[in-house]
N, C-alpha and C. Protein backbone atom coordinates (compact mmCIF):
# COMPACT_ATOMS: atom_id res chain seq x y z
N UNK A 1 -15.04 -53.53 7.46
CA UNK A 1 -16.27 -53.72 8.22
C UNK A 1 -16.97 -54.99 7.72
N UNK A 2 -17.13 -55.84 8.67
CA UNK A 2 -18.38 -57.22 8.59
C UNK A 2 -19.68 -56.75 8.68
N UNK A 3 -20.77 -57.00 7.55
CA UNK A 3 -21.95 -57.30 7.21
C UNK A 3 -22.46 -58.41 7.82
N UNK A 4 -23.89 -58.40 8.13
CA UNK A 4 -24.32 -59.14 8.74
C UNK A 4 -24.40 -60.62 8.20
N UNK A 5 -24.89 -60.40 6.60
CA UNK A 5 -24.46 -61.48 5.42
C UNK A 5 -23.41 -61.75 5.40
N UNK A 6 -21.85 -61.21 5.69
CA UNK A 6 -20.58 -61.96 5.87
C UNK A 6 -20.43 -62.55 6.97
N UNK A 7 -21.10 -62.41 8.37
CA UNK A 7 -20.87 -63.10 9.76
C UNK A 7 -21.34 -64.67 9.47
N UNK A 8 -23.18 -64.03 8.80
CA UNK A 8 -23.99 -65.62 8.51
C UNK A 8 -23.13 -66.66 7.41
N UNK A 9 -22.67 -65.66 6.84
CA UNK A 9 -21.91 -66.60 5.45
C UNK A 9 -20.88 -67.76 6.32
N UNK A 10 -19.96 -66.95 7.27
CA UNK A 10 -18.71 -67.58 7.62
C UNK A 10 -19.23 -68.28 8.96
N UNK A 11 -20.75 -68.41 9.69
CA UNK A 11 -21.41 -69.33 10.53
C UNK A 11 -21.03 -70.15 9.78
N UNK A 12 -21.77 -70.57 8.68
CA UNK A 12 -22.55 -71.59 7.52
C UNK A 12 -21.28 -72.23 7.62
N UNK A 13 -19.80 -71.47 6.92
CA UNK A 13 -19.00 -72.29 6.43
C UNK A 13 -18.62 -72.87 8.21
N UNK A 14 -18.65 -72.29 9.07
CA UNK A 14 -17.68 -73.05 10.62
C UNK A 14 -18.80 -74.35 10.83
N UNK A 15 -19.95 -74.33 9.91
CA UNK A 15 -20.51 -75.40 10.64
C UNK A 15 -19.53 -76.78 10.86
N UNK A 16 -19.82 -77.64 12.38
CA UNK A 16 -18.83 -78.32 12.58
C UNK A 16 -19.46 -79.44 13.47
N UNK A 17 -20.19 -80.27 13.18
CA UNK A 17 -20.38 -81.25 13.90
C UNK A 17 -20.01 -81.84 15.08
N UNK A 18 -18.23 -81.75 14.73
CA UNK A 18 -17.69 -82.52 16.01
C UNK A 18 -17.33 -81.41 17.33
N UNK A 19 -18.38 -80.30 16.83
CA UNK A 19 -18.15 -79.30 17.99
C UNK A 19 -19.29 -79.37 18.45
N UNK A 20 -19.33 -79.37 20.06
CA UNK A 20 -20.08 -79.17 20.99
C UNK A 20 -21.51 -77.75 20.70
N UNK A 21 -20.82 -76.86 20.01
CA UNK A 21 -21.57 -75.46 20.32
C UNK A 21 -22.83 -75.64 18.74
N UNK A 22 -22.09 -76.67 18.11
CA UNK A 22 -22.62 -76.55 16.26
C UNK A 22 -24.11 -77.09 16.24
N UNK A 23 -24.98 -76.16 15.79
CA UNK A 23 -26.15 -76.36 15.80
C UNK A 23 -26.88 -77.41 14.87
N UNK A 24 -26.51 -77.80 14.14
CA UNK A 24 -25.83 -79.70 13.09
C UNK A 24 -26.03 -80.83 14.03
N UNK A 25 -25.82 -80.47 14.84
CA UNK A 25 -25.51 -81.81 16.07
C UNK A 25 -27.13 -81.56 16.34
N UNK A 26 -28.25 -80.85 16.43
CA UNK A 26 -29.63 -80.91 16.96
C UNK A 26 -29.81 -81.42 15.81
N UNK A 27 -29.43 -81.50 14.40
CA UNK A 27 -30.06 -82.00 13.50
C UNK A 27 -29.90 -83.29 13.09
N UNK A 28 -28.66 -83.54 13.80
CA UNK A 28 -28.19 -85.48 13.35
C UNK A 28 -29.04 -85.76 14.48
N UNK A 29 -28.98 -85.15 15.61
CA UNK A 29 -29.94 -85.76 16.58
C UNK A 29 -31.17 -86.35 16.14
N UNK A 30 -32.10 -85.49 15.00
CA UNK A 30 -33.34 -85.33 15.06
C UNK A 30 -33.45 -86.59 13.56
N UNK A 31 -32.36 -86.11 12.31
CA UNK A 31 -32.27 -87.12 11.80
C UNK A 31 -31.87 -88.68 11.93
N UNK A 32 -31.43 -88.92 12.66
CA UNK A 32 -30.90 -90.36 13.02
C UNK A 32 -31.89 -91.16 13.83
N UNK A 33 -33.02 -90.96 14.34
CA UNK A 33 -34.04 -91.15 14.80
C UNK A 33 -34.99 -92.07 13.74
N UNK A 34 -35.33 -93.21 14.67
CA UNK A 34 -35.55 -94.28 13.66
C UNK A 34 -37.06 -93.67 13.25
N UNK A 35 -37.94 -93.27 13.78
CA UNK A 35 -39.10 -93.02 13.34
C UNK A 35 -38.89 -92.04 12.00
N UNK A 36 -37.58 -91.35 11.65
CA UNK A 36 -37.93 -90.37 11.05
C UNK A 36 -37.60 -91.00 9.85
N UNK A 37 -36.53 -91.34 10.20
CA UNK A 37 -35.54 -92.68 8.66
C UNK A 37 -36.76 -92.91 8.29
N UNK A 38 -37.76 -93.61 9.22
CA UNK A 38 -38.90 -95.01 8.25
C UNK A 38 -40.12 -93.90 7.85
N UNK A 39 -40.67 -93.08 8.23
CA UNK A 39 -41.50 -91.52 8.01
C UNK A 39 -40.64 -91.20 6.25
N UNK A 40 -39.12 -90.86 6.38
CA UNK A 40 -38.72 -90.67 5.15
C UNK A 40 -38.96 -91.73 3.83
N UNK A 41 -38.56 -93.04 4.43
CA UNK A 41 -38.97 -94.13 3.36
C UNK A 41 -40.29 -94.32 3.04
N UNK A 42 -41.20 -94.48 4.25
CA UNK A 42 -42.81 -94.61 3.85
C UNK A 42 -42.80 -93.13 2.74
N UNK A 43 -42.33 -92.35 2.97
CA UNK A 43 -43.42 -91.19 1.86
C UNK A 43 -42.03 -91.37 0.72
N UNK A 44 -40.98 -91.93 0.45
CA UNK A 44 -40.62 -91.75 -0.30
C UNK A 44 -40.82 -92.80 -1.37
N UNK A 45 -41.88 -93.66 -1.05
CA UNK A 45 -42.61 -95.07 -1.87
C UNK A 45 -41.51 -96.33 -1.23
N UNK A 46 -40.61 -96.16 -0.48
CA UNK A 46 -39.75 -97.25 -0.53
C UNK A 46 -40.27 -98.62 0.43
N UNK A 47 -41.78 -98.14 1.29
CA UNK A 47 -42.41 -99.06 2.44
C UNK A 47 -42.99 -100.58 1.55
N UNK A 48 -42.20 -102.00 2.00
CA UNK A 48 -42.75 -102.73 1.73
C UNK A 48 -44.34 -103.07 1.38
N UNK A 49 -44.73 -102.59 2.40
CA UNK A 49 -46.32 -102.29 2.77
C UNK A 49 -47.27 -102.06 1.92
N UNK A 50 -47.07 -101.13 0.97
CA UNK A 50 -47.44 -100.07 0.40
C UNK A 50 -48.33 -101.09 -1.02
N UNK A 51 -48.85 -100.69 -1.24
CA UNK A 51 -49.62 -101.43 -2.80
C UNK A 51 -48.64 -100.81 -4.07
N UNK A 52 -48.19 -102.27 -4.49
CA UNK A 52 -47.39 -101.37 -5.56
C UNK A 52 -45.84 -100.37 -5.33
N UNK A 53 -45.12 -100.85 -4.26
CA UNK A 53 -44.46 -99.76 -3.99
C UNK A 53 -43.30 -99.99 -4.94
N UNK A 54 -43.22 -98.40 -5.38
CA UNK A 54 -42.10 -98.32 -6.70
C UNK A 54 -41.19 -96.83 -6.64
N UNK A 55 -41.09 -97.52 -4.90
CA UNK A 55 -40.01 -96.03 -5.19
C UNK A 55 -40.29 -94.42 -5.67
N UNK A 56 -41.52 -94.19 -6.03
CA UNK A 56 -41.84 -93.04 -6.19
C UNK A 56 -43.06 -92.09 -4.85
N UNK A 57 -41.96 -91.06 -4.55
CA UNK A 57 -42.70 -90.40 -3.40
C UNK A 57 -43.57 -89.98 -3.78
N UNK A 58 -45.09 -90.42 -2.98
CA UNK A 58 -46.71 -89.87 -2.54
C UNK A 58 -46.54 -89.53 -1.50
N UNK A 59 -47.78 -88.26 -1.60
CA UNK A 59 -48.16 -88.26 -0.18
C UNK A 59 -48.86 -88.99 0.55
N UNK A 60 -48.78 -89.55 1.49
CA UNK A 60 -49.64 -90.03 2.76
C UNK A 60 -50.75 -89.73 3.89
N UNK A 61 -51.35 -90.04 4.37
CA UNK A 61 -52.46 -89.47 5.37
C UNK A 61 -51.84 -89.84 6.66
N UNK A 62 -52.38 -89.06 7.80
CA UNK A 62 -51.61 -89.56 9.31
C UNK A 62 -52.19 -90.99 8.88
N UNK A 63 -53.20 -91.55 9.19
CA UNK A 63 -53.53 -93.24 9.00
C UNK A 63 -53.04 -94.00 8.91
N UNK A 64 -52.27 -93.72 7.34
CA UNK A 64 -51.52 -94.30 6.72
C UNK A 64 -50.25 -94.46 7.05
N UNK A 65 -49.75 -93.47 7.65
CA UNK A 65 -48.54 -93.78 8.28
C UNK A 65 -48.34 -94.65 9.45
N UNK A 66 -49.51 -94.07 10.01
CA UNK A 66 -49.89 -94.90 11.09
C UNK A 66 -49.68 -96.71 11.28
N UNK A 67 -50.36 -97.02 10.44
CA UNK A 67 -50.90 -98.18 10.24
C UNK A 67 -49.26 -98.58 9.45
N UNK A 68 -48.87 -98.35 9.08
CA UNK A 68 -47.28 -98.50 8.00
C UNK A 68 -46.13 -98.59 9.15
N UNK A 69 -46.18 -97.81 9.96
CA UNK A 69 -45.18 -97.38 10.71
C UNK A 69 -46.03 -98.37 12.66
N UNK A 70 -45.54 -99.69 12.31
CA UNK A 70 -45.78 -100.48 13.38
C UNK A 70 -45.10 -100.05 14.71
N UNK A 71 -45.60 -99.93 16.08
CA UNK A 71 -45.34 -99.50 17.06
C UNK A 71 -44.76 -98.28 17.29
N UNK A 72 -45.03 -97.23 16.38
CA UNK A 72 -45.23 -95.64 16.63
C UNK A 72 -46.39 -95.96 17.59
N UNK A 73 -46.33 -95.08 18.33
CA UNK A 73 -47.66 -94.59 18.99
C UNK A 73 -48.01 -93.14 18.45
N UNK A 74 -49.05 -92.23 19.22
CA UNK A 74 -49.90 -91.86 18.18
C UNK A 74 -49.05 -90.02 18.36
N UNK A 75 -48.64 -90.05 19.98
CA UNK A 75 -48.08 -89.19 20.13
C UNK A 75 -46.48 -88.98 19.42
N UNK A 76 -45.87 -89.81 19.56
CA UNK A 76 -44.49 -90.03 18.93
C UNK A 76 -44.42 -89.50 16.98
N UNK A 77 -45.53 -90.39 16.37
CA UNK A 77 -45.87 -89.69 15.41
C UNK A 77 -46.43 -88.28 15.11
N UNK A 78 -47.13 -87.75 15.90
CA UNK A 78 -47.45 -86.47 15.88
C UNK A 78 -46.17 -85.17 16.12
N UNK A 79 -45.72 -85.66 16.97
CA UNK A 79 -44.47 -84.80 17.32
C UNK A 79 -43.19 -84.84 15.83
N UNK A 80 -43.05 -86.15 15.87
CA UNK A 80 -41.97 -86.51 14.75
C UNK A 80 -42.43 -85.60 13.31
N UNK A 81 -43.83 -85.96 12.98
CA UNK A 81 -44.11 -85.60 11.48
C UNK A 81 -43.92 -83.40 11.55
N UNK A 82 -44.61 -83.18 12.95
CA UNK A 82 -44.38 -81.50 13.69
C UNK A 82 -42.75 -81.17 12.96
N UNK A 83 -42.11 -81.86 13.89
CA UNK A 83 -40.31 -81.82 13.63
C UNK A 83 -40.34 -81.69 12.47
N UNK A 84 -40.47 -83.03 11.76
CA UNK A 84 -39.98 -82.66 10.37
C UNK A 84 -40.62 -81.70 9.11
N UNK A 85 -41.68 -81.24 9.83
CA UNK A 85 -42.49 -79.86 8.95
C UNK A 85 -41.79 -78.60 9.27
N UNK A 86 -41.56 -78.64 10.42
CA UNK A 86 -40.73 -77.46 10.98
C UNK A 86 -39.20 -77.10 10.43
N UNK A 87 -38.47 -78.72 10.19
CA UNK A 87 -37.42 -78.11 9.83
C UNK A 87 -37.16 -78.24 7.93
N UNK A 88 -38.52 -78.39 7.21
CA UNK A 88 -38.75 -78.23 5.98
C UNK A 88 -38.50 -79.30 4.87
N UNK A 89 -38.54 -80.63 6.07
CA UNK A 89 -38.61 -82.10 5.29
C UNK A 89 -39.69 -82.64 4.56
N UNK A 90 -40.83 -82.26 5.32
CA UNK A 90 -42.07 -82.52 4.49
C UNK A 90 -42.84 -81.44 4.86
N UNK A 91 -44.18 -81.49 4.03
CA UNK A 91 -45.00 -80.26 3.64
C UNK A 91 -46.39 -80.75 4.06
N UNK A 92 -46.91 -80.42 5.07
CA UNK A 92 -48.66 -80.43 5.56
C UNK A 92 -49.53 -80.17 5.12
N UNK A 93 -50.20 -80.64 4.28
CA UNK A 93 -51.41 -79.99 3.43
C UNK A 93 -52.86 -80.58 4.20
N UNK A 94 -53.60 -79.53 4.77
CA UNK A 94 -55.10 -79.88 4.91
C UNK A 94 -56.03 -79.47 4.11
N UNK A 95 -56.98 -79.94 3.34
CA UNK A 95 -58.03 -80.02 2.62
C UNK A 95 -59.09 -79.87 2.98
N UNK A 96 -59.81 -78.80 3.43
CA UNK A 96 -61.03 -78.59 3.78
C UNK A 96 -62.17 -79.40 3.44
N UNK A 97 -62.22 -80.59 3.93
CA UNK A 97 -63.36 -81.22 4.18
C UNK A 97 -63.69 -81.71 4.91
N UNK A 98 -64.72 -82.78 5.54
CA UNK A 98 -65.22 -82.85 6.40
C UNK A 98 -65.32 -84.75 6.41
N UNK A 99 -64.30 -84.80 7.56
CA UNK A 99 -63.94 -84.22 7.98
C UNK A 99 -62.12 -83.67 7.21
N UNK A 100 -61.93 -82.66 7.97
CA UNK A 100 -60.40 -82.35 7.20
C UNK A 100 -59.31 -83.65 6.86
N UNK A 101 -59.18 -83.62 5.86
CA UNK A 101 -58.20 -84.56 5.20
C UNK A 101 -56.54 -83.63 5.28
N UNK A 102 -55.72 -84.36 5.81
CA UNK A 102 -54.37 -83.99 6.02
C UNK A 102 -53.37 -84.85 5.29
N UNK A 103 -52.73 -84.62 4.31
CA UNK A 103 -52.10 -85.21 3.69
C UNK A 103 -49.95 -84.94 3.82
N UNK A 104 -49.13 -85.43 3.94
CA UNK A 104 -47.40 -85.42 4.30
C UNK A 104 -47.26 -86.13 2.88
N UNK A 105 -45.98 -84.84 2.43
CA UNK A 105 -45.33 -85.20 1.52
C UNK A 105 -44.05 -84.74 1.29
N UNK A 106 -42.90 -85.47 1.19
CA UNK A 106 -41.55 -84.54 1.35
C UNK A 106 -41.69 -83.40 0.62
N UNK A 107 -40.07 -82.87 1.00
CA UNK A 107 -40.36 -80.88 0.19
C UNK A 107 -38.95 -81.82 -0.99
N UNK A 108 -38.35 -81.10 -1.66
CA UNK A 108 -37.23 -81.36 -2.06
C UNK A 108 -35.97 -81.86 -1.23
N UNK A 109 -36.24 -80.68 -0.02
CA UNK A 109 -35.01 -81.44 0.69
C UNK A 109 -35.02 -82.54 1.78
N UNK A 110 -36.54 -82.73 1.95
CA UNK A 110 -36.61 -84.20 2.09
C UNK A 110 -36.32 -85.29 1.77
N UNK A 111 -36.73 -84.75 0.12
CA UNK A 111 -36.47 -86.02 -1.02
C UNK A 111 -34.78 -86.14 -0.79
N UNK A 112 -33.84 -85.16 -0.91
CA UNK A 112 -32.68 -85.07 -0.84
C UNK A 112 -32.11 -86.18 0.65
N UNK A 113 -33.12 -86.13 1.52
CA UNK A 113 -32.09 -87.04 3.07
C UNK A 113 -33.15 -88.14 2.89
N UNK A 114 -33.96 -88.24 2.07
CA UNK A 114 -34.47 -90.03 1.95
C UNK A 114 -33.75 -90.79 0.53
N UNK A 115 -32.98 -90.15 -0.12
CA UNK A 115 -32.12 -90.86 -0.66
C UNK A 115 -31.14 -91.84 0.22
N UNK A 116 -30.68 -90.69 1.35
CA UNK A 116 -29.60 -91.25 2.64
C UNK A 116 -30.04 -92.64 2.98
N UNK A 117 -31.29 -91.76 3.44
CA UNK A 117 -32.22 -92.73 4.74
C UNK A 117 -32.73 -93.97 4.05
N UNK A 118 -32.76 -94.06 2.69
CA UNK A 118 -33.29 -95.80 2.06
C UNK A 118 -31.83 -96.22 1.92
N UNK A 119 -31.06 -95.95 1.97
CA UNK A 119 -29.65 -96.46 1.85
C UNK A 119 -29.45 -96.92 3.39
N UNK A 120 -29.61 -96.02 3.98
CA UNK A 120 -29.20 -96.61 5.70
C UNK A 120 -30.58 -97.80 6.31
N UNK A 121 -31.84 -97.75 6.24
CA UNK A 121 -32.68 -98.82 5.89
C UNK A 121 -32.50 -99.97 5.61
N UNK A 122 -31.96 -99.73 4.35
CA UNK A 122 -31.38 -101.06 3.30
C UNK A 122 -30.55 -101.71 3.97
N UNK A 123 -29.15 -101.20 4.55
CA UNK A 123 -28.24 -101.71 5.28
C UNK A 123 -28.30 -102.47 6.35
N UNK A 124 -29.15 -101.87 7.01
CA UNK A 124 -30.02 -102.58 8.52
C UNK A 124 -30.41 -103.79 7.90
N UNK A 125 -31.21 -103.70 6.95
CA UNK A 125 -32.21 -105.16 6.83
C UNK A 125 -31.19 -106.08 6.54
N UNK A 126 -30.30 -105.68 5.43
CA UNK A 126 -29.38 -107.12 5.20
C UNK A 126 -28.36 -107.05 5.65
N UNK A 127 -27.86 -106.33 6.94
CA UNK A 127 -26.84 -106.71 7.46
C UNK A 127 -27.52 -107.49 9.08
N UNK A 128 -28.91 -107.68 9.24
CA UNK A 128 -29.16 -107.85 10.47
C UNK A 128 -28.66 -109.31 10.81
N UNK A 129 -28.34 -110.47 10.06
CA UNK A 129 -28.52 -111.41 10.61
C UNK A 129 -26.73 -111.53 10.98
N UNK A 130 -25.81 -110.52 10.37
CA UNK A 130 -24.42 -110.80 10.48
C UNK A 130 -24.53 -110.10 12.64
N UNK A 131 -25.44 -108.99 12.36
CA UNK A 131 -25.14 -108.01 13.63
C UNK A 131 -25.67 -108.35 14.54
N UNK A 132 -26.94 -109.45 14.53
CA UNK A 132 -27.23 -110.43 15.59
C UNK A 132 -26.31 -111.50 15.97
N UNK A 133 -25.56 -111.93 15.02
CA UNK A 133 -24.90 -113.32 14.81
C UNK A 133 -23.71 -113.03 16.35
N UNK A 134 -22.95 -111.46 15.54
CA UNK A 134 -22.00 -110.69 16.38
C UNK A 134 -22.32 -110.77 17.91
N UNK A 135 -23.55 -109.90 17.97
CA UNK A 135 -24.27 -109.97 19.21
C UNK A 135 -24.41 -111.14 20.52
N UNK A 136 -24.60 -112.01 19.42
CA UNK A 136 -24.66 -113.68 20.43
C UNK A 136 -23.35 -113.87 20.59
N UNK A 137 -22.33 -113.63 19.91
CA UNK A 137 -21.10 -114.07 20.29
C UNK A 137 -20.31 -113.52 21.31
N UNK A 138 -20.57 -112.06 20.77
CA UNK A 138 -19.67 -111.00 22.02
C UNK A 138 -20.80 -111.62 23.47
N UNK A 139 -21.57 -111.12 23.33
CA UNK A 139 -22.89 -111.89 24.94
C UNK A 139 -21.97 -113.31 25.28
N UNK A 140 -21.88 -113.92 24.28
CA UNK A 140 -21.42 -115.56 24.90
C UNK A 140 -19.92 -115.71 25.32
N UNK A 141 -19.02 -114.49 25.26
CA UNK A 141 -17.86 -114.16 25.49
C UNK A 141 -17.78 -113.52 26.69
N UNK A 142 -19.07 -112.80 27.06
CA UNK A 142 -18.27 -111.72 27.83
C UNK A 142 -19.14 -111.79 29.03
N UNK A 143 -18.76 -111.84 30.21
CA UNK A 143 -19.57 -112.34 31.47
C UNK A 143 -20.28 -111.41 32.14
């Protein structure tokens, strides 16, 4: 006889990406999303921006992200930072004052996919001028 803990156990292990039905695939969806990558780096200290930035994760205020995270709009951020509270990337803290102060800060396993996400960041910036270079060429090749 299967336990309900042996069905979930042997979900966990079928998880499978390159399958259609695998519930993994809503999550690369949600991770691969550029707002969330740069959401992970801003709170993980890695934002140019930042005074002092040294790589060590603070928390942030919506504002601050705001203002960090150029051409988010206000809704896109609201939804994104929702997502990633929901699925236990970062942690919402409001402070009862006046007015309420709201502060985002990864959980652990945040910290765990902004290790990824400053690595995939990083890559972008100094590989951009090879992947533009590419860009003009294949365009100037192909009619």
């Amino acid at each position: 006889m299967t336990t309900k803990a042996d069905k979930e156990a042997q979900v966990k292990a079928d998880y499978n990406a390159f399958l259609a039905v695998c519930p993994s695939r809503l999550l690369l969806d949600r991770i691969s999303n550029k707002w969330v990558v740069l959401i992970l780096c801003a709170l993980g200290g890695d934002a140019p921006a930042q005074a002092g930035a040294s790589n060590v994760p603070k928390p942030m205020r919506y504002s601050e992200l705001s203002r960090l995270l150029a051409g988010v709009s206000q809704k896109m951020l609201t939804q994104t930072l929702r997502s990633l509270e929901r699925d236990g990337l970062l942690l919402r803290t409001a402070t009862p004052t006046v007015p309420v102060t709201v502060t985002y800060a990864l959980t652990d396993l945040g910290l765990s996919l902004h290790h990824l996400t400053r690595g995939l960041r990083s890559w972008a910036q100094s590989h951009m001028d090879e992947v533009l270079a590419s860009r003009e060429e294949h365009d100037a090749r192909t009619p």
